[in-house]
N, C-alpha and C. Protein backbone atom coordinates (compact mmCIF):
# COMPACT_ATOMS: atom_id res chain seq x y z
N UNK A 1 -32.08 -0.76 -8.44
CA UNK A 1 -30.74 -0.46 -7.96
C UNK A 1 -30.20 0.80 -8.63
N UNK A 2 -31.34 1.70 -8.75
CA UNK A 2 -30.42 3.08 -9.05
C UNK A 2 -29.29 3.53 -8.61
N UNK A 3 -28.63 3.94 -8.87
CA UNK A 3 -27.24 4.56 -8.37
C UNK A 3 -26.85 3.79 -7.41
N UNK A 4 -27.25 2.68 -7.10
CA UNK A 4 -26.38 1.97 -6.30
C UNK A 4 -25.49 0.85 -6.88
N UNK A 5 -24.00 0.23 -6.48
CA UNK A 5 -23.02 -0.45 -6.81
C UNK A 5 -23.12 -1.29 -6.10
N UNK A 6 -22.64 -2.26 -6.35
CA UNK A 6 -22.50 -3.85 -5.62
C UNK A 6 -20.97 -4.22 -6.15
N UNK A 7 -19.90 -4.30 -5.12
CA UNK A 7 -18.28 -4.71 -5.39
C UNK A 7 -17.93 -5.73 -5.17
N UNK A 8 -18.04 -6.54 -6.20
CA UNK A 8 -17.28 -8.01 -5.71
C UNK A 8 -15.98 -8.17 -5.57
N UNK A 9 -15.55 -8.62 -4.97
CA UNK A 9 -13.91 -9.06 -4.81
C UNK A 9 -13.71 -10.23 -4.07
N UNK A 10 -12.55 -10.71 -4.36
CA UNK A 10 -12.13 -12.04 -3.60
C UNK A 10 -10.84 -11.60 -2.81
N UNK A 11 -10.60 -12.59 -1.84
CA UNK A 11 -9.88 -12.17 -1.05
C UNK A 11 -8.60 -12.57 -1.62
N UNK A 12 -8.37 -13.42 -2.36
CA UNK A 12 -7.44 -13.26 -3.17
C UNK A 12 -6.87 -12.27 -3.90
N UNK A 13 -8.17 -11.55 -4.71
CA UNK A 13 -7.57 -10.47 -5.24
C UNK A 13 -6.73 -9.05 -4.69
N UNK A 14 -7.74 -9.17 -3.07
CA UNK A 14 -7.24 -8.20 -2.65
C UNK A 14 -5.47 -8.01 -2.01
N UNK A 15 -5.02 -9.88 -1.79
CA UNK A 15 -3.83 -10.03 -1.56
C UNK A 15 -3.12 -9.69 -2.95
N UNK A 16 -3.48 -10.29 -3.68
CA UNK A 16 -2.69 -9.69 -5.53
C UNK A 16 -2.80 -8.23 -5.42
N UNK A 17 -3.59 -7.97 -5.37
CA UNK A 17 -3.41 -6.14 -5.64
C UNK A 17 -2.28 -5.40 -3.97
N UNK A 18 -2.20 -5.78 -2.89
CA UNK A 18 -1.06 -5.40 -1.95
C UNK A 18 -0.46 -6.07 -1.97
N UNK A 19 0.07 -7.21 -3.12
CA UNK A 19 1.55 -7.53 -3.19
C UNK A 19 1.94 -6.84 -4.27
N UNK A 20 1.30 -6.47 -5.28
CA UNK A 20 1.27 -5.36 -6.59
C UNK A 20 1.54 -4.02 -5.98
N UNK A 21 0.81 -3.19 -4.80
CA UNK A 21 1.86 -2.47 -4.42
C UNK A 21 2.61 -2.21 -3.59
N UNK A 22 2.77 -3.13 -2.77
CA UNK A 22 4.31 -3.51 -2.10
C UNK A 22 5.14 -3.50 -3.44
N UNK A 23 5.01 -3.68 -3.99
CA UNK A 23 5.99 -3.63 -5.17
C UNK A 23 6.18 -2.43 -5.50
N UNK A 24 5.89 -1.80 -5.89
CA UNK A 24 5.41 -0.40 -6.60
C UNK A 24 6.00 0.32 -5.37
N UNK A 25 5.63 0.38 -3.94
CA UNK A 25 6.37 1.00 -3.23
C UNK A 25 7.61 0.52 -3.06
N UNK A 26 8.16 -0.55 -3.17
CA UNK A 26 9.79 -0.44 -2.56
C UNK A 26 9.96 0.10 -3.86
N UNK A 27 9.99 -0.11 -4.84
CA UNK A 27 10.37 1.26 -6.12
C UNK A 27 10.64 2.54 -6.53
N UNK A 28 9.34 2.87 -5.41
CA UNK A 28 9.23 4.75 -5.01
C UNK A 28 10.85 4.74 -4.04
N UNK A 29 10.45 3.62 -2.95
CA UNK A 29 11.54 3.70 -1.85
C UNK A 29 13.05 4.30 -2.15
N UNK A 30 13.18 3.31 -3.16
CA UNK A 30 14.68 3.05 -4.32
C UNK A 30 15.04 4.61 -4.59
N UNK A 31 14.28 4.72 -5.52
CA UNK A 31 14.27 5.76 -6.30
C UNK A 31 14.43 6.87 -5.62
N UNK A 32 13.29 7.64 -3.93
CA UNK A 32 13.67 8.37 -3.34
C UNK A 32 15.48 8.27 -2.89
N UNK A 33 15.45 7.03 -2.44
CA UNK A 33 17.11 6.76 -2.01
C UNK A 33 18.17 7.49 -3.06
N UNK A 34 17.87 7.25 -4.39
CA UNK A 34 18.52 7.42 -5.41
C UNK A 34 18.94 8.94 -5.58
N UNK A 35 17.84 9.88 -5.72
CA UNK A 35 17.42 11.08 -5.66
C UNK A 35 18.15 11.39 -4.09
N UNK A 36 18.12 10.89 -3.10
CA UNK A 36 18.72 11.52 -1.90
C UNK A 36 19.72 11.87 -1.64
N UNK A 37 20.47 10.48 -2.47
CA UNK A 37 22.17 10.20 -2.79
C UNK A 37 22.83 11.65 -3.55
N UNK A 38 22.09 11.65 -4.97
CA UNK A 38 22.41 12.40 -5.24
C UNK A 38 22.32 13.81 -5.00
N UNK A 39 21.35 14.18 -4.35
CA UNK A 39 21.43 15.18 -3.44
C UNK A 39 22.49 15.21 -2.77
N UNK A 40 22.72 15.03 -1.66
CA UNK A 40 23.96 14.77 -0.72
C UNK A 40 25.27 14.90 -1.53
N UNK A 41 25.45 13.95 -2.60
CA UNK A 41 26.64 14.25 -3.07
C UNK A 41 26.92 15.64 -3.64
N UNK A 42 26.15 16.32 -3.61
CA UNK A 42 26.66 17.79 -4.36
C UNK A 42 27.21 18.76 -3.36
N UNK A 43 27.42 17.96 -2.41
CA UNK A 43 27.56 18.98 -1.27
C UNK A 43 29.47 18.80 -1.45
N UNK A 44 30.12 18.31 -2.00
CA UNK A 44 30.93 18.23 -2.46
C UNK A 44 31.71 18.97 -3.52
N UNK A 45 31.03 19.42 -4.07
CA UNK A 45 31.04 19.82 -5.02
C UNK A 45 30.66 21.57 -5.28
N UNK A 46 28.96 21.47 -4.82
CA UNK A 46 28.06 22.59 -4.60
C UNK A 46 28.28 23.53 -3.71
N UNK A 47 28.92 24.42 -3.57
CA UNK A 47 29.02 25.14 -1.90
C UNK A 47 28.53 26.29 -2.44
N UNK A 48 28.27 26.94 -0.97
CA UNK A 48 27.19 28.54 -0.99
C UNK A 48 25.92 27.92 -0.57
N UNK A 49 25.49 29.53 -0.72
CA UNK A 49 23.83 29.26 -0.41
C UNK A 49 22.83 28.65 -1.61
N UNK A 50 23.22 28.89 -2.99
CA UNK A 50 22.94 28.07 -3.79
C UNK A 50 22.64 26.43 -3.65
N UNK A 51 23.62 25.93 -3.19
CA UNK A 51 23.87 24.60 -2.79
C UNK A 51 23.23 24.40 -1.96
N UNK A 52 23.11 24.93 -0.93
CA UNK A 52 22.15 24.81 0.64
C UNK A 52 20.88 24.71 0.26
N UNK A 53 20.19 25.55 -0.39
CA UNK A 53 19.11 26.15 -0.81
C UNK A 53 18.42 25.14 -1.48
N UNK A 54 18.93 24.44 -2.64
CA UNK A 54 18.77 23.16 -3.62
C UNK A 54 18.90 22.47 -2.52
N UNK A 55 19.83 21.64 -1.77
CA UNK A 55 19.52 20.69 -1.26
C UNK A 55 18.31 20.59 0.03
N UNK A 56 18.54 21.57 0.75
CA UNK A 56 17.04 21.94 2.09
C UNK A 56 16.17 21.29 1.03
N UNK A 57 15.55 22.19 -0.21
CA UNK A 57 14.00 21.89 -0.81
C UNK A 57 13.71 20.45 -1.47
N UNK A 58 15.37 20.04 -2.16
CA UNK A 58 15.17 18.69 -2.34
C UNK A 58 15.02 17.47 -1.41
N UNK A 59 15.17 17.86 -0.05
CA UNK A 59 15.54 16.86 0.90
C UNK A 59 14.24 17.00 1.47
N UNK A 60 13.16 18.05 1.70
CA UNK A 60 12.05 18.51 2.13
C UNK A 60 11.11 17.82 1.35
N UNK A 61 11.33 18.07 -0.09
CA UNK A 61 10.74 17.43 -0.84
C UNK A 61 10.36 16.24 -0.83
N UNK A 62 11.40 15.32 -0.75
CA UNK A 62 11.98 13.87 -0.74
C UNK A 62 10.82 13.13 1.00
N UNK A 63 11.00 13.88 2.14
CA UNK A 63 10.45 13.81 3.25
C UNK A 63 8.71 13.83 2.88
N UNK A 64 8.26 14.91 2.30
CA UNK A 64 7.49 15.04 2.22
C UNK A 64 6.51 13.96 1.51
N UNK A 65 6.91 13.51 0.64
CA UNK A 65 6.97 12.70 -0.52
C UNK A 65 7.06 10.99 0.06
N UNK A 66 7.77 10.62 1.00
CA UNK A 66 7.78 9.56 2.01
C UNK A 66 6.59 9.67 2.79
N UNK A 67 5.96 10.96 3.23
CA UNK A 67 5.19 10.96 3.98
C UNK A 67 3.85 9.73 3.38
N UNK A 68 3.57 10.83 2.38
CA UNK A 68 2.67 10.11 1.63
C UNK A 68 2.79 8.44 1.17
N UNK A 69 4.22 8.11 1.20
CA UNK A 69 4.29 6.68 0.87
C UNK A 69 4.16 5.82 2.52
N UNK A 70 4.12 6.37 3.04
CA UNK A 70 3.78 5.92 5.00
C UNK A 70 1.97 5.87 4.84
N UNK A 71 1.42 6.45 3.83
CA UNK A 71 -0.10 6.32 4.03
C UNK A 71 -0.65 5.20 3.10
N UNK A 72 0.34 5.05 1.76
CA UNK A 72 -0.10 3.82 0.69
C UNK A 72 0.49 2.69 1.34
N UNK A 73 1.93 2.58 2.71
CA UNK A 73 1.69 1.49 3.08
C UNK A 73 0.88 0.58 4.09
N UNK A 74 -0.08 2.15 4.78
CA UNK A 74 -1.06 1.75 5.78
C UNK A 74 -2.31 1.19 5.03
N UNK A 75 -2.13 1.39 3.64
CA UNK A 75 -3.12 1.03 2.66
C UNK A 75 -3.20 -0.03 2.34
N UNK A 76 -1.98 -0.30 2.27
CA UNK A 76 -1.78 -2.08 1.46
C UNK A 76 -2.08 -2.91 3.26
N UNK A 77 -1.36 -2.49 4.41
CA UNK A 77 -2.24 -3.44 5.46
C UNK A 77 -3.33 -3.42 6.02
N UNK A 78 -4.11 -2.27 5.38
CA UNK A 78 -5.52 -2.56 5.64
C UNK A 78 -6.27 -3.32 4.31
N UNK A 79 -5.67 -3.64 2.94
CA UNK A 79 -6.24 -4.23 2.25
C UNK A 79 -6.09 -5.85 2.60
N UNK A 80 -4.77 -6.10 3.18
CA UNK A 80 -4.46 -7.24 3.41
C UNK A 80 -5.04 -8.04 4.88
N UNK A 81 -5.54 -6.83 5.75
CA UNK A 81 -6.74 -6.96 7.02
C UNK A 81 -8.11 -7.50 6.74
N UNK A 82 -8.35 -7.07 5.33
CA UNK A 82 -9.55 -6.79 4.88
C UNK A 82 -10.02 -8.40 4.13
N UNK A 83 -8.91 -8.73 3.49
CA UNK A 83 -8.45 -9.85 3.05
C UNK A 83 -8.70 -11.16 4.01
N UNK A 84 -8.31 -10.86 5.15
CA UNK A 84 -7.89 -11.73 6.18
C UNK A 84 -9.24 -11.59 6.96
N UNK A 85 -9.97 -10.82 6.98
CA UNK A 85 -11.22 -11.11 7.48
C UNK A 85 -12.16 -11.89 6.73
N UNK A 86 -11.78 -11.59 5.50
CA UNK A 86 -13.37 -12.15 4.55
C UNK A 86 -12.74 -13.52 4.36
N UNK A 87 -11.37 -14.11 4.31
CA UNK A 87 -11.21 -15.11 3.93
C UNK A 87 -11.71 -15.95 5.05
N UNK A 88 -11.60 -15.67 6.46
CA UNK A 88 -11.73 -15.76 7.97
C UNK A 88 -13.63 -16.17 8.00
N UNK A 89 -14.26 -15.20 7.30
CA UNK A 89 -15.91 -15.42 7.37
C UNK A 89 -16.24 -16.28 6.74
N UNK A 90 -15.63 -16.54 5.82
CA UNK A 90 -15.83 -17.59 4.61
C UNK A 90 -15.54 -18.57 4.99
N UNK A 91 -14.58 -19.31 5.43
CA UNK A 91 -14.22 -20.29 6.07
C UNK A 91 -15.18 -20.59 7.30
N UNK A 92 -15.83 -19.13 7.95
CA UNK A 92 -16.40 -20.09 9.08
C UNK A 92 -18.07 -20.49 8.84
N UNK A 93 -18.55 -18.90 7.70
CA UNK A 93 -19.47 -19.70 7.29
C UNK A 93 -19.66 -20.88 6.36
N UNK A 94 -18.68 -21.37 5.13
CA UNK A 94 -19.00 -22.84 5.26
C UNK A 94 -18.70 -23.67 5.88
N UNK A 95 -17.76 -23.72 7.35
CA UNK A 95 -18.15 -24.66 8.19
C UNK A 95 -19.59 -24.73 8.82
N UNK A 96 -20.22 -23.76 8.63
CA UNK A 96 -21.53 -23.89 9.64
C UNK A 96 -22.59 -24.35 9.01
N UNK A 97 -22.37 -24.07 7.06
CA UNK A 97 -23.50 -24.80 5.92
C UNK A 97 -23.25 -25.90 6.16
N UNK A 98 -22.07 -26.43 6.15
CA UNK A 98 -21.74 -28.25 6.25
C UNK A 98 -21.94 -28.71 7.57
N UNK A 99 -22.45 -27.69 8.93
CA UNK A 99 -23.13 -28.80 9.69
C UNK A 99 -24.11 -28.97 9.87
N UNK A 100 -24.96 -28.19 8.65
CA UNK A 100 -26.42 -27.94 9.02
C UNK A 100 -26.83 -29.29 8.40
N UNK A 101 -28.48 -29.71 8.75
CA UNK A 101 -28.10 -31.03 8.25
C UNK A 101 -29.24 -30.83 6.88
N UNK A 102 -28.92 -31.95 5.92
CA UNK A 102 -29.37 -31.92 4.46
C UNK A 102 -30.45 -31.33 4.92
N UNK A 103 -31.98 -32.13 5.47
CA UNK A 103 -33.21 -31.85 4.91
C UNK A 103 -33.50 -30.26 5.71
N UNK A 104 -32.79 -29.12 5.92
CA UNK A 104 -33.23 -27.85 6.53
C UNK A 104 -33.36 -27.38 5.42
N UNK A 105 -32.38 -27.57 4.80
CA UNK A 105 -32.42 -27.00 3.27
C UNK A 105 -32.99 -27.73 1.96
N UNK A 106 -33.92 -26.89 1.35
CA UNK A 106 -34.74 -27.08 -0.04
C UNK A 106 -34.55 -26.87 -0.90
């Protein structure tokens, strides 16, 4: 088995690890919100092109930055797909060991 890997996982784990970051993302979520707010509010405050200028790149930023959190949450439902299949095979292959009958097997 040179350079080759063998990955075990359970399908459990893989639900623990996309409820671990479902977590982790509504956090980012927050936090962008947080950062947005305060953006926005300076417009109050901030006037000119100064102000414009800061907020466009922070708000671009912020977009941009969501983007990427739109791809870790296509991540967590394909881990949780992934999950849902193997738990799905597993279940049907030991229904099919338990109807085989004792003496096939040695």
């Amino acid at each position: 088995m040179d350079g080759e890997w063998i990955l075990k996982v359970t399908p459990e784990r893989l639900t623990e690890a996309a409820g671990e970051w479902q977590g982790e993302v509504r956090v980012i979520e927050y936090r962008f919100e947080q950062i947005r707010d305060v953006v926005t509010r300076t417009m109050g405050y901030w006037n000119g092109d100064g102000g414009e200028h800061y907020r466009k790149k922070m708000l671009a930023g912020i977009t941009e930055a969501s983007a990427s959190v739109v791809i870790v949450r296509q991540q967590i439902r394909t881990l949780l797909a992934i999950a849902g299949i193997y738990q799905k095979s597993e279940t049907e292959n030991t229904e099919k060991a338990g109807s085989l009958e004792g003496t096939i097997l040695k």
